[in-house]
PDB file of N, CA and C in Angstrom:
ATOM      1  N   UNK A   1       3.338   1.728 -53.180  1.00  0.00           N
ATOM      2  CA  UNK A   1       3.234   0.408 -52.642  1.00  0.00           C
ATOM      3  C   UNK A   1       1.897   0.285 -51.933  1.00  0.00           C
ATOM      4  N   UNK A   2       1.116  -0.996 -52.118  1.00  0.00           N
ATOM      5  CA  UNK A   2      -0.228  -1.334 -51.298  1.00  0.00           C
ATOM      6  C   UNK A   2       0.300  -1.589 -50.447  1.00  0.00           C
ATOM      7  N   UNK A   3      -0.598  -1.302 -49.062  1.00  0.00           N
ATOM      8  CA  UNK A   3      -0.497  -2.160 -47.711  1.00  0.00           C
ATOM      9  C   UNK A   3      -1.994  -2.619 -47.226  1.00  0.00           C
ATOM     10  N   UNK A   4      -2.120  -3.698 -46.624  1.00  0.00           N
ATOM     11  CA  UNK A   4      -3.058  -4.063 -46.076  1.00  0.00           C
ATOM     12  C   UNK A   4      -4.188  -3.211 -45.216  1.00  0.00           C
ATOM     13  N   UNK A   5      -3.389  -2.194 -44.581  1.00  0.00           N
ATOM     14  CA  UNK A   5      -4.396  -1.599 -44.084  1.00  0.00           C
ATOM     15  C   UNK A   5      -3.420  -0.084 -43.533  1.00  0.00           C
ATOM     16  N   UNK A   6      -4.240   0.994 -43.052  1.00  0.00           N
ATOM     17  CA  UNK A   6      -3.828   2.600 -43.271  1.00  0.00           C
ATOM     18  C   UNK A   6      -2.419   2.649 -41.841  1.00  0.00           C
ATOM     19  N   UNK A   7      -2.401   1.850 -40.757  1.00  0.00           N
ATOM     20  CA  UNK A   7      -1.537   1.377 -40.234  1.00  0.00           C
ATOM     21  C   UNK A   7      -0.748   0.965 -40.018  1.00  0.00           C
ATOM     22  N   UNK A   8      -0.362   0.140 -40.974  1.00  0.00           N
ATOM     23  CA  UNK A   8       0.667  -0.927 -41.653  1.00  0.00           C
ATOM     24  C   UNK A   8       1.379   0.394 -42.810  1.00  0.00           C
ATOM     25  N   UNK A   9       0.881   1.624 -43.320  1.00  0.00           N
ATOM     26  CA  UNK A   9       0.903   2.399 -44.129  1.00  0.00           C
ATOM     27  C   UNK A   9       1.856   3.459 -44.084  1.00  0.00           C
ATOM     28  N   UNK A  10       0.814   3.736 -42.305  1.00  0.00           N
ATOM     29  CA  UNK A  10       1.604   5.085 -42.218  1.00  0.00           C
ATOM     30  C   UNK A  10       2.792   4.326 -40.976  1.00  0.00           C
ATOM     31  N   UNK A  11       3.161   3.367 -40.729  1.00  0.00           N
ATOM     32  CA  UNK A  11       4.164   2.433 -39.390  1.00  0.00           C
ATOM     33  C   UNK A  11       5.418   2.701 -40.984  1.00  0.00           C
ATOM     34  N   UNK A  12       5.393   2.140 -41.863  1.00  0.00           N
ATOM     35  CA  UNK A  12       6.675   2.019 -43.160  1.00  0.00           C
ATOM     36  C   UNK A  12       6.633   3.851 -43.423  1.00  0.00           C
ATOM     37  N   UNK A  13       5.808   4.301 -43.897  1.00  0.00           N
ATOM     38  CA  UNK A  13       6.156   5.775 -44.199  1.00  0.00           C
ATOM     39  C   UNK A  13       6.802   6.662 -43.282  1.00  0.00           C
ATOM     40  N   UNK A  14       6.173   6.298 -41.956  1.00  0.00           N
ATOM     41  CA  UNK A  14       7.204   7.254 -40.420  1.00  0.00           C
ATOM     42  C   UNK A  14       9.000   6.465 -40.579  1.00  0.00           C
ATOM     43  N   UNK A  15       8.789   4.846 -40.909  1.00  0.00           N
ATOM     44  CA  UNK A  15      10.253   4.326 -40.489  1.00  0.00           C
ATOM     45  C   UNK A  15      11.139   5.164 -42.198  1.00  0.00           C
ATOM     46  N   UNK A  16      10.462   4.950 -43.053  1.00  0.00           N
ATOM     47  CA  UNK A  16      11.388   5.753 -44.207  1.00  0.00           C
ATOM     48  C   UNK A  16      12.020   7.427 -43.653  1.00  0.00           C
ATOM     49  N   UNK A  17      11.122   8.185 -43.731  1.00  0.00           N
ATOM     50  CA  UNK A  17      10.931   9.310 -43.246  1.00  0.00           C
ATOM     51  C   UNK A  17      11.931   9.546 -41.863  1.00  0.00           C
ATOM     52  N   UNK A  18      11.821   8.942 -40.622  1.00  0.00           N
ATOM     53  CA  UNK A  18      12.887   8.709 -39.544  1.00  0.00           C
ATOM     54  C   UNK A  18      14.452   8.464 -40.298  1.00  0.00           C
ATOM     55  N   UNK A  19      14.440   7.278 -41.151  1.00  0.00           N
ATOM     56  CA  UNK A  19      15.814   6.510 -41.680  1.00  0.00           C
ATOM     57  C   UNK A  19      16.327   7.789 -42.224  1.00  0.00           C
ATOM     58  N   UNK A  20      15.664   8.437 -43.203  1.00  0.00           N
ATOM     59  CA  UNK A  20      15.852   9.185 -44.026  1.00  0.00           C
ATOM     60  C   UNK A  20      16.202  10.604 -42.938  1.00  0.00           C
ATOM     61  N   UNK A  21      15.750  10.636 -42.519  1.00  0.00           N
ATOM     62  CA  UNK A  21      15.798  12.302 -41.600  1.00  0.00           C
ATOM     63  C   UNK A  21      17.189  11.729 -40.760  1.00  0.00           C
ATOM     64  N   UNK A  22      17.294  10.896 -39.987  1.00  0.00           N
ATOM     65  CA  UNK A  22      18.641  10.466 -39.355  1.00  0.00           C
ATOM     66  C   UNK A  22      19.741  10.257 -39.930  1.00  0.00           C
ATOM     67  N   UNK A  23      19.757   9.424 -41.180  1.00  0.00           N
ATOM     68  CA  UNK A  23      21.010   9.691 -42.108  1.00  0.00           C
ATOM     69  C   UNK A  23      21.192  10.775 -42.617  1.00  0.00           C
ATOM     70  N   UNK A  24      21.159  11.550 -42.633  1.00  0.00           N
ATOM     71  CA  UNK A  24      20.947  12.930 -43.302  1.00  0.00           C
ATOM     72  C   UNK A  24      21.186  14.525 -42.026  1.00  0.00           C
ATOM     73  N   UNK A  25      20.942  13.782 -40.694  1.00  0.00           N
ATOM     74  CA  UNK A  25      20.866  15.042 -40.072  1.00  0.00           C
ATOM     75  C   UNK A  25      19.799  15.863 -40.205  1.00  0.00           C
ATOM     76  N   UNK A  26      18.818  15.590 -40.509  1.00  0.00           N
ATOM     77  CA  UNK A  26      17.114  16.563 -40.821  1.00  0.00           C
ATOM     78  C   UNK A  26      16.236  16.356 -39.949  1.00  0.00           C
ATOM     79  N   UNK A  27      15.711  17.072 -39.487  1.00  0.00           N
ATOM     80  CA  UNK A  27      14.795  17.109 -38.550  1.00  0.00           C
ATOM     81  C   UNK A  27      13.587  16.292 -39.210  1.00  0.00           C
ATOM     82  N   UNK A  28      12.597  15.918 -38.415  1.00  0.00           N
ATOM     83  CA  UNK A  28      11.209  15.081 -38.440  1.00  0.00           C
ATOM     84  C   UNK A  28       9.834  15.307 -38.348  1.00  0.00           C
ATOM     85  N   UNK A  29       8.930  15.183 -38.401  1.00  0.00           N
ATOM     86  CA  UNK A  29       8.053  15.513 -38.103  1.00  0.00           C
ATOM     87  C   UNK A  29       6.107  15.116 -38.624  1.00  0.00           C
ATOM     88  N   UNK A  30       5.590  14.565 -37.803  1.00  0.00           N
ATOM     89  CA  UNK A  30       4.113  13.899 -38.175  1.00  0.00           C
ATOM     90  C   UNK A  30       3.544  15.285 -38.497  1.00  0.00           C
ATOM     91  N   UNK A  31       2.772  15.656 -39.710  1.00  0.00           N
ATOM     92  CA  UNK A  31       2.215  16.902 -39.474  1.00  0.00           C
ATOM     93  C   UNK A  31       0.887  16.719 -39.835  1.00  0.00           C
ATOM     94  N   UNK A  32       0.354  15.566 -39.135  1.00  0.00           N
ATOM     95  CA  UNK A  32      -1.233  15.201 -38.958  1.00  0.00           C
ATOM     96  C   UNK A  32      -1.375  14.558 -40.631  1.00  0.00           C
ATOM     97  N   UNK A  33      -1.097  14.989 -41.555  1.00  0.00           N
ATOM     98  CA  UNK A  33      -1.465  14.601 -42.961  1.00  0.00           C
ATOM     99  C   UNK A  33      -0.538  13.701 -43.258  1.00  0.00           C
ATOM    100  N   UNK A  34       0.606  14.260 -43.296  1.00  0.00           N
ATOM    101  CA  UNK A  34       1.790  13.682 -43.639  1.00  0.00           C
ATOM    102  C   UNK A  34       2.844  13.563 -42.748  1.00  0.00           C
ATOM    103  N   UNK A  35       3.962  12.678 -43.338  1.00  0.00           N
ATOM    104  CA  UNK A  35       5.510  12.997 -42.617  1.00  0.00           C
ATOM    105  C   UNK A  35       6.251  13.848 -43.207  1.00  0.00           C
ATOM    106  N   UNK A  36       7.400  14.701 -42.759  1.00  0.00           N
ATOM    107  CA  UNK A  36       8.065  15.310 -43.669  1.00  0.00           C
ATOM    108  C   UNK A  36       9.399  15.281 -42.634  1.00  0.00           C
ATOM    109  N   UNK A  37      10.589  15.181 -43.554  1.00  0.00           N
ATOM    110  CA  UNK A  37      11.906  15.545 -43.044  1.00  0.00           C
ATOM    111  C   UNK A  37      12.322  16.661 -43.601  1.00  0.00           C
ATOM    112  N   UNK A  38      12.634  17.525 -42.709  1.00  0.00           N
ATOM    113  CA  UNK A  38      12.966  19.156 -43.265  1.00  0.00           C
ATOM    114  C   UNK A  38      14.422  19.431 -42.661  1.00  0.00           C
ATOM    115  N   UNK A  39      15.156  20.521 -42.921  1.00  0.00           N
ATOM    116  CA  UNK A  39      16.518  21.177 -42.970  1.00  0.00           C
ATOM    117  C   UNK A  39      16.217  21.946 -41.733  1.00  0.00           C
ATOM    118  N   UNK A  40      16.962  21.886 -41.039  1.00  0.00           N
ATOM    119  CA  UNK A  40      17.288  22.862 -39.626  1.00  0.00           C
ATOM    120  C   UNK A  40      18.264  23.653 -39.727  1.00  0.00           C
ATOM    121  N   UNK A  41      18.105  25.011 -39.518  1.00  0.00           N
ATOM    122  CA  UNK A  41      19.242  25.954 -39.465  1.00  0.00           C
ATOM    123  C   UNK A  41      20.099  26.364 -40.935  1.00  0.00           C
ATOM    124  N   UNK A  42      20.573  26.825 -41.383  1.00  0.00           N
ATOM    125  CA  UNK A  42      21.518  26.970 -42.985  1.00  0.00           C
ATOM    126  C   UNK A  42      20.211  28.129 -43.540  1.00  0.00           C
ATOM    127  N   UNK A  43      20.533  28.277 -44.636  1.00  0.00           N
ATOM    128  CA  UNK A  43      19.787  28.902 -45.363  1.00  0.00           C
ATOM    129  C   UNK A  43      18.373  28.192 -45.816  1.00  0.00           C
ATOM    130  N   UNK A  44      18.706  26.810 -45.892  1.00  0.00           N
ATOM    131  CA  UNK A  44      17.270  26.146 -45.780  1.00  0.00           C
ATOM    132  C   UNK A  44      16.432  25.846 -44.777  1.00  0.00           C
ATOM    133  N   UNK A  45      16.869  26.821 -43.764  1.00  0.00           N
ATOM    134  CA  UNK A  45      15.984  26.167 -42.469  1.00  0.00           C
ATOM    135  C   UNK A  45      14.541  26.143 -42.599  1.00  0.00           C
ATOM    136  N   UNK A  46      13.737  24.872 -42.472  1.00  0.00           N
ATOM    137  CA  UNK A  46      12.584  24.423 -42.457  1.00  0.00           C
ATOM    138  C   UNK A  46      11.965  24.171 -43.398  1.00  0.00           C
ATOM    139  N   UNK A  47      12.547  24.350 -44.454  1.00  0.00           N
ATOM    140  CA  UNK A  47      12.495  23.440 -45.715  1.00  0.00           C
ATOM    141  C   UNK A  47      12.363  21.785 -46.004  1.00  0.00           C
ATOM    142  N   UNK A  48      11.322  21.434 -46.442  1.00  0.00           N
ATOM    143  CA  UNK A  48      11.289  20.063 -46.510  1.00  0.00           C
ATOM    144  C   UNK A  48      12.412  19.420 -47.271  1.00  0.00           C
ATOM    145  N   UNK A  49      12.723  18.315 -46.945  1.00  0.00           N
ATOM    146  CA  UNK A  49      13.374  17.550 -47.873  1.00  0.00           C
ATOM    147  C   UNK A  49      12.750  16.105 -48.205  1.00  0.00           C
ATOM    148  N   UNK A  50      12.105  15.367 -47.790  1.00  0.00           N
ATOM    149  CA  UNK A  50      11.322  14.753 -48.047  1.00  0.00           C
ATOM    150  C   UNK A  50       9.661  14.751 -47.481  1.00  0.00           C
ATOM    151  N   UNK A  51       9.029  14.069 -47.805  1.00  0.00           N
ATOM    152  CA  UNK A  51       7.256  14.612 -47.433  1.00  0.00           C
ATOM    153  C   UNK A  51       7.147  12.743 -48.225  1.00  0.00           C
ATOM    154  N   UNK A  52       5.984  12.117 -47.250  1.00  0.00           N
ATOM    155  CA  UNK A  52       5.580  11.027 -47.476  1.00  0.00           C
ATOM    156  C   UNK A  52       3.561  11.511 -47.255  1.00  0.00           C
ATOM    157  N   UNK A  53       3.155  11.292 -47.593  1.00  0.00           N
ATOM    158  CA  UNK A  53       1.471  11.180 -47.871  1.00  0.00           C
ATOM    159  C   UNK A  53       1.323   9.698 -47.566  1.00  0.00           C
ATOM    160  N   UNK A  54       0.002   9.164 -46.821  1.00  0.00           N
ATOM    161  CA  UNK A  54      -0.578   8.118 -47.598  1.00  0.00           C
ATOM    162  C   UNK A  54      -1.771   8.769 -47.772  1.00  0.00           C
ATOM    163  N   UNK A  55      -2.237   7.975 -48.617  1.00  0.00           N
ATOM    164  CA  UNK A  55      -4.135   7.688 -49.434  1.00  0.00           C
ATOM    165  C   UNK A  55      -4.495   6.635 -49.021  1.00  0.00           C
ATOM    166  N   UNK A  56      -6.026   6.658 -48.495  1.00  0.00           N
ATOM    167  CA  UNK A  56      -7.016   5.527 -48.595  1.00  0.00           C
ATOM    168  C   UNK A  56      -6.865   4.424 -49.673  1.00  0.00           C
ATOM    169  N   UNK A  57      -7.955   3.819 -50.001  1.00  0.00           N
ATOM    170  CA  UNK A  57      -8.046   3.099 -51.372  1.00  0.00           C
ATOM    171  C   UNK A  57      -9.306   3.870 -52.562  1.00  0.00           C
ATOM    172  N   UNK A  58      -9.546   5.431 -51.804  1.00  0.00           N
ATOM    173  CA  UNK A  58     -10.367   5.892 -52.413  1.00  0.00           C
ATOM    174  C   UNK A  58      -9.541   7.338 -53.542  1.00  0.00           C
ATOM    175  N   UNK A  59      -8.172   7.267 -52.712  1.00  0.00           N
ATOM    176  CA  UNK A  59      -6.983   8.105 -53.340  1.00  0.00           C
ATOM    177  C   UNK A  59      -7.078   9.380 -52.477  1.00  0.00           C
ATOM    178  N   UNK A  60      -7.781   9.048 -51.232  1.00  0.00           N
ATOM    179  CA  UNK A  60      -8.077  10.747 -50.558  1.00  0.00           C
ATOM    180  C   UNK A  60      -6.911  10.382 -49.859  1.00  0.00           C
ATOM    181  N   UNK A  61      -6.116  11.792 -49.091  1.00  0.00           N
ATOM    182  CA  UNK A  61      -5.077  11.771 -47.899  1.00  0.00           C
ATOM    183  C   UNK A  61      -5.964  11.511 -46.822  1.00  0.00           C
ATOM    184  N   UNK A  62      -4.709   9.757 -45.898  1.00  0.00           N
ATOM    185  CA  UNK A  62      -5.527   9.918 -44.607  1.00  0.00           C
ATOM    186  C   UNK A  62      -4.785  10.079 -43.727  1.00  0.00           C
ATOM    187  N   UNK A  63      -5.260  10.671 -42.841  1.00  0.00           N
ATOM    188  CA  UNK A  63      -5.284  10.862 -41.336  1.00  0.00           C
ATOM    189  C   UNK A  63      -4.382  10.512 -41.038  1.00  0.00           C
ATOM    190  N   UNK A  64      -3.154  10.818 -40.481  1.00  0.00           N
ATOM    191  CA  UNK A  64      -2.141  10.004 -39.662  1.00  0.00           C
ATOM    192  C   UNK A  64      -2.146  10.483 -38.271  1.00  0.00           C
TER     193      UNK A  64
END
């Protein structure tokens, strides 16, 4: 999905990422590049389960 600007980008990718990590029971986390919701404790502990990126409009990863 386009967004207007890298703000508007990474504000929808943290609220997916949150929704997603809270229904689910998964931990959260900004890890400067990306978001990721990972597994706490079990045999998967710290295992991602989801990972959101954004890109510029140049296709590089930016900055969150």
């Amino acid at each position: 999905m386009d967004y207007p600007t890298k703000e508007e980008a990474a504000a929808a990718g943290w609220a997916i990422v949150e929704a997603f990590a809270l229904m689910h029971g998964l931990g959260y986390e900004n890890q400067g590049d990306r978001f990721m919701a990972f597994y706490q404790g079990g045999e998967n502990d710290g295992l991602g389960a989801l990972t959101i990126e954004v890109y510029d409009s140049n296709g590089q990863p930016a900055e969150l």
